[in-house]
N, C-alpha and C. Protein backbone atom coordinates (compact mmCIF):
# COMPACT_ATOMS: atom_id res chain seq x y z
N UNK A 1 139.85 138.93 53.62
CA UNK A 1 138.39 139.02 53.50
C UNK A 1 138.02 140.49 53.37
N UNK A 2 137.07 141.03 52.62
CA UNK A 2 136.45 142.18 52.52
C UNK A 2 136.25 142.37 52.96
N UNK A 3 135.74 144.12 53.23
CA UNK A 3 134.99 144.86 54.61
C UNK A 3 133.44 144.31 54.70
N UNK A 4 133.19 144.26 53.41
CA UNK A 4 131.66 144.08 53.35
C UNK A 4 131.50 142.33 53.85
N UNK A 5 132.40 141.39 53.63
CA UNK A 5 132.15 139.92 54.29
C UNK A 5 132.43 140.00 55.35
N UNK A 6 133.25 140.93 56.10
CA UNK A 6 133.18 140.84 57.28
C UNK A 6 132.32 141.49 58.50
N UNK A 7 131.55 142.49 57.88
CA UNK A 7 130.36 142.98 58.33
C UNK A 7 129.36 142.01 58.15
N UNK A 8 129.30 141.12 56.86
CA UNK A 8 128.11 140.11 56.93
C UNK A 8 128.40 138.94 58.15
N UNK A 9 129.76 138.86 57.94
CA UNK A 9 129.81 137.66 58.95
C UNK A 9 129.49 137.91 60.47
N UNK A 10 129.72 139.35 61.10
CA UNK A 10 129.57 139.57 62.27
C UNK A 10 128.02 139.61 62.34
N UNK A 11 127.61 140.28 61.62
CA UNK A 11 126.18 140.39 61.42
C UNK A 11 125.16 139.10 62.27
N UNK A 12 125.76 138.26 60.81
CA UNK A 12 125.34 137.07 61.40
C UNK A 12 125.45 136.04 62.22
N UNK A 13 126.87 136.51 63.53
CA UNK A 13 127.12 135.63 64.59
C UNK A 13 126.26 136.43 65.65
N UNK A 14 126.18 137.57 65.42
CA UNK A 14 125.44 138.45 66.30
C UNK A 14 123.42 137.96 66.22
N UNK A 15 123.02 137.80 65.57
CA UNK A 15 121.94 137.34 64.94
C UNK A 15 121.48 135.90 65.64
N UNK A 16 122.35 135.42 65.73
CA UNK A 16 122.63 133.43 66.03
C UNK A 16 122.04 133.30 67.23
N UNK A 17 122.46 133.96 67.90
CA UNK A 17 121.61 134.13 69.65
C UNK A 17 120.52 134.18 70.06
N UNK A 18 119.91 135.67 69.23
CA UNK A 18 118.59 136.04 68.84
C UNK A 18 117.57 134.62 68.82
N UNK A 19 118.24 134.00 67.67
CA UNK A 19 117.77 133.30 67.13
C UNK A 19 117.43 131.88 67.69
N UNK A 20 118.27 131.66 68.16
CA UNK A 20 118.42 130.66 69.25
C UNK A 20 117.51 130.79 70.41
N UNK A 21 117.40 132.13 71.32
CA UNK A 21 116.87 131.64 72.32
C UNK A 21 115.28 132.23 72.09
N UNK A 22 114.82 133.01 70.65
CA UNK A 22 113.15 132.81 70.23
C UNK A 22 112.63 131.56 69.76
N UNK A 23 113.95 130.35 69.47
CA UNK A 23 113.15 129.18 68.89
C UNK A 23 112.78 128.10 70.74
N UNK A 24 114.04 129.03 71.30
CA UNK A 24 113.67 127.79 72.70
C UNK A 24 112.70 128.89 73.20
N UNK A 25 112.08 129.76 72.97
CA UNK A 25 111.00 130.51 73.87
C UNK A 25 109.43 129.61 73.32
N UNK A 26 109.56 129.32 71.67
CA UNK A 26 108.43 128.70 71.20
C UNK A 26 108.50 127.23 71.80
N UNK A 27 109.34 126.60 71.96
CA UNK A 27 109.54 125.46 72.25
C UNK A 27 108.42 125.24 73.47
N UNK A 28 109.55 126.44 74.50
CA UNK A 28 108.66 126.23 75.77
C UNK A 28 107.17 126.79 75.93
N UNK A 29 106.88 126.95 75.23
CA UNK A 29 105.53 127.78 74.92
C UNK A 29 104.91 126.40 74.16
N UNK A 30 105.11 125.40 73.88
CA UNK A 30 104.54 124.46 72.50
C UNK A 30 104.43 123.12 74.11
N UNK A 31 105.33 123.15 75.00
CA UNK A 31 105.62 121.96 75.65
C UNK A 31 104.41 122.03 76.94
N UNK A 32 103.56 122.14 76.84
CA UNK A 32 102.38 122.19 77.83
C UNK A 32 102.06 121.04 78.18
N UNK A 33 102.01 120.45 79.18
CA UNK A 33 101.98 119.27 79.98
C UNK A 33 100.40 118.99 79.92
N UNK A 34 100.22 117.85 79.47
CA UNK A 34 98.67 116.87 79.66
C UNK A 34 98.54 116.88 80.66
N UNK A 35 96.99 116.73 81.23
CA UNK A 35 96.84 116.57 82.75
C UNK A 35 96.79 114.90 82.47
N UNK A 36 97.05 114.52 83.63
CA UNK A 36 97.81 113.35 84.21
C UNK A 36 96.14 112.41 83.94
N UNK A 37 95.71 111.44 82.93
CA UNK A 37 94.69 110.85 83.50
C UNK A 37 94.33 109.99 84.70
N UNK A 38 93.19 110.15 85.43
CA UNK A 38 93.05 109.65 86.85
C UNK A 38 92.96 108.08 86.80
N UNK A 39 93.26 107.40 87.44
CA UNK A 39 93.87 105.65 87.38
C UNK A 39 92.09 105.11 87.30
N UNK A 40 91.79 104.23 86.50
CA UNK A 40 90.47 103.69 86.54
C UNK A 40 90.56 102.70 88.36
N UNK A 41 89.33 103.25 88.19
CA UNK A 41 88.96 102.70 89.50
C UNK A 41 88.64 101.03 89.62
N UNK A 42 88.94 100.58 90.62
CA UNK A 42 89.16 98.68 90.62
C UNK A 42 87.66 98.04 90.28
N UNK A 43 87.68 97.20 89.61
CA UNK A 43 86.64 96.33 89.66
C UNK A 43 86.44 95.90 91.09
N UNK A 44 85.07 95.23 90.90
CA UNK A 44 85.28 94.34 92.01
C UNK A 44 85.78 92.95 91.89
N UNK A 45 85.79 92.58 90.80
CA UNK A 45 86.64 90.94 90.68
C UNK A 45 88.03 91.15 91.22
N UNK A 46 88.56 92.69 90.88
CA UNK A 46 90.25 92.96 91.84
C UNK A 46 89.87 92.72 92.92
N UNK A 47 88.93 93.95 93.57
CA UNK A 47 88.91 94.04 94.94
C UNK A 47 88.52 92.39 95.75
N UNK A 48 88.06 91.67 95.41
CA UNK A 48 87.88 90.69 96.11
C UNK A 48 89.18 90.01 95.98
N UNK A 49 89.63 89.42 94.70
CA UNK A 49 90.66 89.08 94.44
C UNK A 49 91.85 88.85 95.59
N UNK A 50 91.99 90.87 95.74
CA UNK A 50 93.15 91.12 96.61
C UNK A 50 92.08 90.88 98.05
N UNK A 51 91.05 90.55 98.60
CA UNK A 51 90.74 90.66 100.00
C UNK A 51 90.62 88.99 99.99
N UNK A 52 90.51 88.00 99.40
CA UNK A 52 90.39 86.79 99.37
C UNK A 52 91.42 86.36 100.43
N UNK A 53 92.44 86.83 100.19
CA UNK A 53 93.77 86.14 100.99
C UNK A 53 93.71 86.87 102.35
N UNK A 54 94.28 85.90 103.35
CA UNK A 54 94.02 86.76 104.34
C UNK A 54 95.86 87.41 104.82
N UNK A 55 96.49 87.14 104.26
CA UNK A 55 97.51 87.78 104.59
C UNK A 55 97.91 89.30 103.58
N UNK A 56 97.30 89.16 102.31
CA UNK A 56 96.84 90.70 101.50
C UNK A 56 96.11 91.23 102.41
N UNK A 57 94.85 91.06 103.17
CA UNK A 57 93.89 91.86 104.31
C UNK A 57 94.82 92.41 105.01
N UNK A 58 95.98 91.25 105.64
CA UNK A 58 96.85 91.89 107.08
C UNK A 58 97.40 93.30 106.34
N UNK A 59 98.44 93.50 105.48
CA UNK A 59 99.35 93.93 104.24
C UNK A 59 98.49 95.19 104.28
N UNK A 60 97.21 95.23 103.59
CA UNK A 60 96.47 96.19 104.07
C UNK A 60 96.16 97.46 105.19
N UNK A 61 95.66 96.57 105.96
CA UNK A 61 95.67 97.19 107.23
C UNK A 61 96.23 97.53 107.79
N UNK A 62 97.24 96.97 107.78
CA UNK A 62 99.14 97.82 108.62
C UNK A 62 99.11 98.99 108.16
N UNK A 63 99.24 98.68 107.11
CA UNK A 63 99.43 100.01 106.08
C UNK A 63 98.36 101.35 106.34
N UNK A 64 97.42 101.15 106.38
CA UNK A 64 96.38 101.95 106.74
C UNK A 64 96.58 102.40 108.33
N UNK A 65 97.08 101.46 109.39
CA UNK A 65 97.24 101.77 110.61
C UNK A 65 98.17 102.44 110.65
N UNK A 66 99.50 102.25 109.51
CA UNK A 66 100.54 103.08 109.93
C UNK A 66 100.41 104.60 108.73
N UNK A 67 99.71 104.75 108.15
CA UNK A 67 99.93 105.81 106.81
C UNK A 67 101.22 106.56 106.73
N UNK A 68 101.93 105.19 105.59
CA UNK A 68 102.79 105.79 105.30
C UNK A 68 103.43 104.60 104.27
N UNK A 69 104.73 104.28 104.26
CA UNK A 69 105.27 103.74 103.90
C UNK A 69 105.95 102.68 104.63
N UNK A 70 106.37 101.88 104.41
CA UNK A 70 106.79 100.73 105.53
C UNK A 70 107.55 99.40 104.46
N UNK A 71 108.41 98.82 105.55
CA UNK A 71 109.86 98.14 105.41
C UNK A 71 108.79 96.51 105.29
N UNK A 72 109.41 95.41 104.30
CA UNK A 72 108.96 94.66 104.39
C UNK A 72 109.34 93.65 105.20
N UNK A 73 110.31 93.66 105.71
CA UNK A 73 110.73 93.30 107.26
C UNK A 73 109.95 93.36 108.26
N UNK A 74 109.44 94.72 108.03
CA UNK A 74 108.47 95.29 109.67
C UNK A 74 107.03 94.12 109.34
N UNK A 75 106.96 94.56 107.91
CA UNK A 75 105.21 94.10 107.95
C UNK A 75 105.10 92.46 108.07
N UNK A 76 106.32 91.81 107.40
CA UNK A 76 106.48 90.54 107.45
C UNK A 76 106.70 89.76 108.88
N UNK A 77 106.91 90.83 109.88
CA UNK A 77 107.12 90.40 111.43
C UNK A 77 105.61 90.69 111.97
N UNK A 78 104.99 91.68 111.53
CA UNK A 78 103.81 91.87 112.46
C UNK A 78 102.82 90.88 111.86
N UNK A 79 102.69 90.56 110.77
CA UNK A 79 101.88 89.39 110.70
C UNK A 79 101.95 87.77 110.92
N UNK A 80 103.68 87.24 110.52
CA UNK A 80 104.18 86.70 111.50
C UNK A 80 103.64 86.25 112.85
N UNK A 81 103.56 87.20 113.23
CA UNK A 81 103.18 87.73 115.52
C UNK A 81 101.65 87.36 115.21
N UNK A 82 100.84 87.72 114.37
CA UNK A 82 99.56 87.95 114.08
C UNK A 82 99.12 85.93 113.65
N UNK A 83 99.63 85.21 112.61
CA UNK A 83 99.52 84.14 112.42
C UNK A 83 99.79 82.98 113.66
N UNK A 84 100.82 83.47 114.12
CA UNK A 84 101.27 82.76 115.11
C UNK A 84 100.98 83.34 116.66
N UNK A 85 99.80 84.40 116.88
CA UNK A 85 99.41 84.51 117.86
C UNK A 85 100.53 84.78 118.88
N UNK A 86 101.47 85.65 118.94
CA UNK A 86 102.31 85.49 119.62
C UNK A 86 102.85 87.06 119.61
N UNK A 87 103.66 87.63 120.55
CA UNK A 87 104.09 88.93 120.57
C UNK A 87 105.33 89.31 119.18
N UNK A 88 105.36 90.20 118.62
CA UNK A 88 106.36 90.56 117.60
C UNK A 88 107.69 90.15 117.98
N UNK A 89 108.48 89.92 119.70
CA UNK A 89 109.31 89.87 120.11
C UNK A 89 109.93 88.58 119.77
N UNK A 90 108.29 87.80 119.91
CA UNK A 90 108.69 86.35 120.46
C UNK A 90 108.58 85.34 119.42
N UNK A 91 108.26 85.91 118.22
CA UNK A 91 108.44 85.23 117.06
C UNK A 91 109.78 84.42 116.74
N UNK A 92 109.80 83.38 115.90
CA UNK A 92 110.65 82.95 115.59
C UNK A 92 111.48 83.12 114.28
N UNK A 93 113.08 83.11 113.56
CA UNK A 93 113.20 83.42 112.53
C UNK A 93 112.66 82.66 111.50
N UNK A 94 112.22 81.34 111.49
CA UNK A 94 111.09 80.43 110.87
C UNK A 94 110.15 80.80 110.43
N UNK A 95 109.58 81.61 111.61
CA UNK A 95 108.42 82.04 111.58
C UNK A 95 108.03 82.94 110.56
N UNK A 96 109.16 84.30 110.91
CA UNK A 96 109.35 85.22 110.40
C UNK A 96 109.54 84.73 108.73
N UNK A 97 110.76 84.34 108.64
CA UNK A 97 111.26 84.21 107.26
C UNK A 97 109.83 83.53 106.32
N UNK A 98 109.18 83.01 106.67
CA UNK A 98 107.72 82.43 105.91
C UNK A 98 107.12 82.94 105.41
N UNK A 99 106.79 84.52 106.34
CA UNK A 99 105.98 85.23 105.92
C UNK A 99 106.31 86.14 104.85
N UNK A 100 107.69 86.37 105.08
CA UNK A 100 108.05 87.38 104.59
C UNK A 100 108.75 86.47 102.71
N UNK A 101 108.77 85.66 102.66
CA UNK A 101 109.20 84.70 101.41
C UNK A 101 107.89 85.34 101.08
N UNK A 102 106.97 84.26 101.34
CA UNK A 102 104.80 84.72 100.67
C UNK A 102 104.94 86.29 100.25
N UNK A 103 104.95 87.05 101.16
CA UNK A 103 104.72 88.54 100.60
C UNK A 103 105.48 88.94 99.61
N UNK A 104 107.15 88.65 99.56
CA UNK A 104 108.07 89.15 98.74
C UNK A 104 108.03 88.19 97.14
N UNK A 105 107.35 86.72 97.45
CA UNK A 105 107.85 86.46 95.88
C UNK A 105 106.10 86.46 95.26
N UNK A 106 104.75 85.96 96.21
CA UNK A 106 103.25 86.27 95.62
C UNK A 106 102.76 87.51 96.08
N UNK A 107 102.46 87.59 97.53
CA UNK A 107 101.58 88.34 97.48
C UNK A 107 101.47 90.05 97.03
N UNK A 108 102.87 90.53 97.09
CA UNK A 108 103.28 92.16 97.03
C UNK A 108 103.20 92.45 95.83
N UNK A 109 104.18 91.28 94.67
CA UNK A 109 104.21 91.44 93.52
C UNK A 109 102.41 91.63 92.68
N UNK A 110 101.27 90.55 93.46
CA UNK A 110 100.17 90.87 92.68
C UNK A 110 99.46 91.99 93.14
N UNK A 111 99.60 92.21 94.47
CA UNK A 111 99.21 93.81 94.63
C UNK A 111 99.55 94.78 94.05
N UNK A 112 100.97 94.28 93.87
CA UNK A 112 101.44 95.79 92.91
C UNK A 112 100.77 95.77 91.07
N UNK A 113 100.62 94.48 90.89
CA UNK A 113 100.06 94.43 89.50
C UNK A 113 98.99 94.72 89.55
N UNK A 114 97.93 94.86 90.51
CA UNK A 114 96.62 95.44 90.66
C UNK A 114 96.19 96.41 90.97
N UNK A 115 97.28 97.41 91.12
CA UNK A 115 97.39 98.27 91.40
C UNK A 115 96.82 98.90 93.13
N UNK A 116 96.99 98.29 93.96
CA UNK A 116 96.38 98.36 95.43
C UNK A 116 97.71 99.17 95.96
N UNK A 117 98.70 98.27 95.60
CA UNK A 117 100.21 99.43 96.17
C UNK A 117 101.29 99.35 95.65
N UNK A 118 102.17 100.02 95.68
CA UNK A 118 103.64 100.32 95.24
C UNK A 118 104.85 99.84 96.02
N UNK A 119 104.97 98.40 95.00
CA UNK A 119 106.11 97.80 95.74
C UNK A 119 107.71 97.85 94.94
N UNK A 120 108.09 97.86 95.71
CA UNK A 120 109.40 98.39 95.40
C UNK A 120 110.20 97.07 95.24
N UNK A 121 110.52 96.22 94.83
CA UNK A 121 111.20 95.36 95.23
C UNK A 121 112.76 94.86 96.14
N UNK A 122 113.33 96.26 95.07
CA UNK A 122 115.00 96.26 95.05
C UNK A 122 115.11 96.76 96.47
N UNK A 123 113.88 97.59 97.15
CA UNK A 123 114.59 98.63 98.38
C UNK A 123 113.78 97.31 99.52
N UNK A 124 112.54 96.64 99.02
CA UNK A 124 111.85 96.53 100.16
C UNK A 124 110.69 96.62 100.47
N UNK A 125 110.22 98.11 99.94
CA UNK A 125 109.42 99.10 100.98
C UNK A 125 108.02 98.49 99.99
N UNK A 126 106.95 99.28 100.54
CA UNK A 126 105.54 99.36 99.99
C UNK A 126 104.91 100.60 101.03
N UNK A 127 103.71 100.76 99.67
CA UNK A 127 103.06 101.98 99.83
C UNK A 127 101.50 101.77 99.36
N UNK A 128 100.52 102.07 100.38
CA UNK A 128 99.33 102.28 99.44
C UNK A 128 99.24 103.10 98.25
N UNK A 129 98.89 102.81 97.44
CA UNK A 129 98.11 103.42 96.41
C UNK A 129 96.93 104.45 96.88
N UNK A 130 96.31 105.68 95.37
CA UNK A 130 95.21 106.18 96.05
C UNK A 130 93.93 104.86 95.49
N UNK A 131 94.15 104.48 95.10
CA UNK A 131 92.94 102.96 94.37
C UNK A 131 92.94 101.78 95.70
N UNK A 132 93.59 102.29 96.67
CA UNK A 132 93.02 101.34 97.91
C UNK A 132 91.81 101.78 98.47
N UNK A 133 91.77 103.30 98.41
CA UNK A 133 90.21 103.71 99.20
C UNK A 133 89.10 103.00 98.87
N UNK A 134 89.16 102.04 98.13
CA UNK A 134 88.09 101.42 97.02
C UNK A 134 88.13 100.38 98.16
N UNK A 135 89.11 99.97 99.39
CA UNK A 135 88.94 98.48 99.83
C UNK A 135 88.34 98.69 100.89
N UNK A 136 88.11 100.42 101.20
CA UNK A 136 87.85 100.27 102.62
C UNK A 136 86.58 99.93 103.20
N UNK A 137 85.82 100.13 101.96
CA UNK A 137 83.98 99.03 102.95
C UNK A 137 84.35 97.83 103.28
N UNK A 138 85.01 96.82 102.84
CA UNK A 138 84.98 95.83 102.90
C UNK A 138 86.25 95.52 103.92
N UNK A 139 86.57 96.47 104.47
CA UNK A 139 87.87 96.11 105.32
C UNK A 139 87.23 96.45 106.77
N UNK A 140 86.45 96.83 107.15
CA UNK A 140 85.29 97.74 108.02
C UNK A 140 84.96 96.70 108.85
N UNK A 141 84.89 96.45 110.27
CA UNK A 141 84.97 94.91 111.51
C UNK A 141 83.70 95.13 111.16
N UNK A 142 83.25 93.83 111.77
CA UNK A 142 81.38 93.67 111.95
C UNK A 142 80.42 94.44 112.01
N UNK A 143 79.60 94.44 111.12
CA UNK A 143 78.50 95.56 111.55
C UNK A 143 77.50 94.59 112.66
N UNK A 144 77.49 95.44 113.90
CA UNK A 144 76.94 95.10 114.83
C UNK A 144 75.21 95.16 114.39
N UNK A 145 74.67 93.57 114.50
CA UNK A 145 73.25 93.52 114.08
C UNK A 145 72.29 92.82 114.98
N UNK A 146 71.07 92.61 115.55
CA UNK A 146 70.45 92.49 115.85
C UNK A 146 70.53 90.68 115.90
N UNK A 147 70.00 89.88 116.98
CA UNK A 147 70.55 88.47 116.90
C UNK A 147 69.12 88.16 116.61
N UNK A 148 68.53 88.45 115.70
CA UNK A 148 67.18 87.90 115.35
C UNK A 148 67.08 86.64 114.98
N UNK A 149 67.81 85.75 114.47
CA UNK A 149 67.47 84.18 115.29
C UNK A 149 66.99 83.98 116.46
N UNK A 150 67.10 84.62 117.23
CA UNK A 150 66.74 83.91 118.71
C UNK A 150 65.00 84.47 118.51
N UNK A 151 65.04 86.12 118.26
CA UNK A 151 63.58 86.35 118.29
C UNK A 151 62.80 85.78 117.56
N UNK A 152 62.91 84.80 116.04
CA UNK A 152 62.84 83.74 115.87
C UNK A 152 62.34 82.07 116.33
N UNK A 153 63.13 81.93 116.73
CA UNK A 153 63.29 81.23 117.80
C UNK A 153 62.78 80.72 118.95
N UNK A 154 62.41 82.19 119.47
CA UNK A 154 61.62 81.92 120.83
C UNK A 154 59.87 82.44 119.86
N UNK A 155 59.63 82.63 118.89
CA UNK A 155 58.63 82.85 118.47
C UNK A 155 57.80 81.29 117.89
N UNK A 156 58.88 80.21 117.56
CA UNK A 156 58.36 79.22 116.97
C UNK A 156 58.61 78.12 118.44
N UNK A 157 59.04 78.38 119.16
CA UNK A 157 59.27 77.42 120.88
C UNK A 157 57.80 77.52 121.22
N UNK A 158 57.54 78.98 121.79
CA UNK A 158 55.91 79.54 122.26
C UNK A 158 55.39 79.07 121.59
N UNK A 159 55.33 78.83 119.88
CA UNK A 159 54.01 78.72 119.52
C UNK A 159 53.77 76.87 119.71
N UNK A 160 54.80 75.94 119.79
CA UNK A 160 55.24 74.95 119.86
C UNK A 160 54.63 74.60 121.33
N UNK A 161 55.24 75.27 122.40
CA UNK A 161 54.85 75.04 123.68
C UNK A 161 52.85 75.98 124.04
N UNK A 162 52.92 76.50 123.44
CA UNK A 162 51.52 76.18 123.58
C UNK A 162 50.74 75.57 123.34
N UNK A 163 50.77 75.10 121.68
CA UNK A 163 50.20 74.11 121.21
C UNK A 163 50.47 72.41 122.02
N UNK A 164 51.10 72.29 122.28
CA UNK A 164 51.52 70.89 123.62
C UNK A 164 50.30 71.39 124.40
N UNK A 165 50.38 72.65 125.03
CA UNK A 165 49.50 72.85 126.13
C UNK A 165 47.76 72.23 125.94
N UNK A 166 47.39 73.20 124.71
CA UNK A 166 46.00 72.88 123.73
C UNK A 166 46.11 71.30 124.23
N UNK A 167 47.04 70.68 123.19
CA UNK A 167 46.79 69.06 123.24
C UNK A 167 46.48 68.37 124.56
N UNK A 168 47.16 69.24 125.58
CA UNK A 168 47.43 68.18 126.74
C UNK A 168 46.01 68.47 127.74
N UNK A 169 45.50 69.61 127.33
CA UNK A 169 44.33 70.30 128.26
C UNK A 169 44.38 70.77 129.21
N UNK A 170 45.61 71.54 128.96
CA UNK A 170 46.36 71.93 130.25
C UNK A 170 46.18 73.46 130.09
N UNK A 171 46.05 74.36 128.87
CA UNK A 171 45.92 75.23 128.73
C UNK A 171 44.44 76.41 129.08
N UNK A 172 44.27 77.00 128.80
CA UNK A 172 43.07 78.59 129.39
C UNK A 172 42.26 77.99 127.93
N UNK A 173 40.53 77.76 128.66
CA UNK A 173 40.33 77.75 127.42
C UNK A 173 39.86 78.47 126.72
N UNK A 174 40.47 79.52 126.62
CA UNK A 174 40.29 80.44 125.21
C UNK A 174 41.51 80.18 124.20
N UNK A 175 42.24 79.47 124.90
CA UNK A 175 43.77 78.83 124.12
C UNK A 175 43.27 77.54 123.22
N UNK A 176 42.80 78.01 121.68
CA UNK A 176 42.65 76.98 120.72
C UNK A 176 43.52 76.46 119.71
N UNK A 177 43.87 75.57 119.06
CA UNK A 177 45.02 75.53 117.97
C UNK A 177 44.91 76.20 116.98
N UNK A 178 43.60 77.11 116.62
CA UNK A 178 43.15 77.88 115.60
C UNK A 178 43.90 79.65 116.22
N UNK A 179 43.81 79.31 117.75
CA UNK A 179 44.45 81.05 118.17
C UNK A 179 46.19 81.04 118.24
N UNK A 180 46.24 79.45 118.90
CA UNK A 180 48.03 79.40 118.79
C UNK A 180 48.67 79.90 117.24
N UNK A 181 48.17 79.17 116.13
CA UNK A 181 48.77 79.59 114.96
C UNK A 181 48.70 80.81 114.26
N UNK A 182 47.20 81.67 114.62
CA UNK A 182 47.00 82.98 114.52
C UNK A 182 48.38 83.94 115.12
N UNK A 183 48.26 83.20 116.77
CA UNK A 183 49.31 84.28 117.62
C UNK A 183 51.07 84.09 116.51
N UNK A 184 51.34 82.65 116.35
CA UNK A 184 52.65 82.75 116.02
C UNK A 184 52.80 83.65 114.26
N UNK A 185 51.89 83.40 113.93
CA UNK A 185 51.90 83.58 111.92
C UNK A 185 52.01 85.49 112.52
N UNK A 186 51.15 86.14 113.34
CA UNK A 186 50.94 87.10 113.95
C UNK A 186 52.14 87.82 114.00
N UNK A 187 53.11 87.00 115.04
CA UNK A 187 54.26 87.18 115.37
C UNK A 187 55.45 87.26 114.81
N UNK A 188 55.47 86.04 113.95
CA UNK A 188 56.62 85.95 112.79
C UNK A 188 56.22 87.36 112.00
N UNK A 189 55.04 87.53 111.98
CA UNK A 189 54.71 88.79 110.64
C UNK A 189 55.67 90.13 111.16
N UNK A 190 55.39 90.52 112.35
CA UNK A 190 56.01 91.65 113.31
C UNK A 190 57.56 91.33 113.11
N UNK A 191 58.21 90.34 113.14
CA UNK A 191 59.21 90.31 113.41
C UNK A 191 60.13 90.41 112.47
N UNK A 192 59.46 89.93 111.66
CA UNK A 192 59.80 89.74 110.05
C UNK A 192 60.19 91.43 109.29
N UNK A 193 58.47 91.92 109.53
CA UNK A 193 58.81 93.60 109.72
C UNK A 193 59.69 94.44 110.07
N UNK A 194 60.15 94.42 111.68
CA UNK A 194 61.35 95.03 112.20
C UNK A 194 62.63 94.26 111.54
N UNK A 195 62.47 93.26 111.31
CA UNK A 195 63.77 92.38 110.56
C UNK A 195 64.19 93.39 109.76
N UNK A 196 63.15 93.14 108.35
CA UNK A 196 63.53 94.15 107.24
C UNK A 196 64.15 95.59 107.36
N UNK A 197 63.63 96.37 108.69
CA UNK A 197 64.09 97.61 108.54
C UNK A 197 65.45 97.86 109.38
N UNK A 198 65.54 96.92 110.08
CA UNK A 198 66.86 96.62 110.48
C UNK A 198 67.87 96.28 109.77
N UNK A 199 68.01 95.58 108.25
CA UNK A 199 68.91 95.22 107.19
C UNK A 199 68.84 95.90 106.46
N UNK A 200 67.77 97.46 106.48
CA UNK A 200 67.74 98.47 105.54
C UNK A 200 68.42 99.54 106.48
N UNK A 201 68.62 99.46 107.44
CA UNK A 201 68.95 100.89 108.06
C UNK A 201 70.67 100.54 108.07
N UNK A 202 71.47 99.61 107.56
CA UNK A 202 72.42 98.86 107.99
C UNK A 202 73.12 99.86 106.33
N UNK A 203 74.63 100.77 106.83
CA UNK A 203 75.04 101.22 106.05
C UNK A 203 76.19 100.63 105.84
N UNK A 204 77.30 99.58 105.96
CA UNK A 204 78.38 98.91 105.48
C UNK A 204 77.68 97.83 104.96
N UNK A 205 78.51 97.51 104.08
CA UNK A 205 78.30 96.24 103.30
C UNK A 205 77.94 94.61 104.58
N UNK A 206 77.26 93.66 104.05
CA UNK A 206 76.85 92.72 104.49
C UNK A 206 78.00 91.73 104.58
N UNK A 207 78.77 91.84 103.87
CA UNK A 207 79.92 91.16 103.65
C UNK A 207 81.43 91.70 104.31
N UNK A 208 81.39 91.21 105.28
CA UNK A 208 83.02 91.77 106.09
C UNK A 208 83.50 90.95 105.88
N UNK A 209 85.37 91.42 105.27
CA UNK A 209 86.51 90.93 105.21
C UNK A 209 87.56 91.06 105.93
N UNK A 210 87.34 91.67 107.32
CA UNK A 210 87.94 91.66 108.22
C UNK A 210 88.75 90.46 108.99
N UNK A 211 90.30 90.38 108.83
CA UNK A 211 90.30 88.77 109.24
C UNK A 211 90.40 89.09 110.49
């Protein structure tokens, strides 16, 4: 080979490198990562869906009590204990194995298709999702409310037991059937009033799914 082909050839093994690592510099310069789009948030035909059942509710709430991840063994025993009213200890493998069939072949699999949590099948395990925060009004115990039936109640008795009185002539007579129905229509009106602002001041949903 000539002097001059062999200067071209070195030339150009020398060159090759260069060349090589400005096309992987554009590369990595071209490969900019999409931001991740955020998961659409659940309807409510899901969210009820998944709160309908009451052993998805239990599934839930463990989960939330324990934040984290958890064995479907564990969760399939504590509800188990929970159905059958009975301590986790004292369950039976009957018992047990029931629950844990339901969760592993319906209920986990449609949670996971609804995206509520991440079930694993092959290992076991499950995980909330961040698209559960969506369940938590409706997972929320009783909103403690006012037993206004009774005030009710004792509003239509009085007006009932006075009016007996009127009839019987047993009553004050300034007590007419024209003042009894004034006092109760009176009364229901008041009560009716505080009713309303009592079911307006009320910030969880009306509807608890708490089993």
């Amino acid at each position: 080979m000539s002097s001059i082909g062999q200067a071209t050839k070195e030339a150009l093994e020398d060159a090759t490198p260069s060349v090589d690592s400005e096309t992987s510099e554009i590369e990595d310069e071209t490969l900019v990562e999409e931001p991740a789009e955020p998961a659409p948030d659940l309807s409510v035909d899901v969210i009820f869906e998944v709160l309908k059942n009451e052993r998805r509710r239990r599934v839930i709430q463990y989960l939330q009590a324990n934040d984290g991840p958890a064995e479907l063994g564990t969760v399939a025993e504590h509800i188990a204990a929970l159905e059958n009213d009975k301590e986790e200890s004292a369950i039976s493998y009957d018992e047990r194995k029931r629950v844990y069939v339901g969760l592993y072949q319906c209920h986990l699999p449609k949670m996971d298709d609804m995206g509520v949590i991440d079930f694993n099948r092959a290992r076991g395990r499950m995980e909330l999702t961040d698209q559960a925060r969506h369940l938590n009004p409706y997972l929320q115990g009783p909103v403690s409310r006012r037993p206004w039936y009774h005030y009710y109640g004792v509003i239509v008795l009085g007006g009932l037991g006075m009016y007996a009185a009127v009839l019987a002539q047993i009553a004050p007579s300034i007590l007419t059937p024209q003042v009894v129905l004034g006092g109760v229509l009176a009364a229901t009106a008041v009560c009716t009033v505080f009713h309303s602002l009592d079911e307006t001041a009320q910030d969880a949903p009306d509807l608890s799914l708490q089993s």
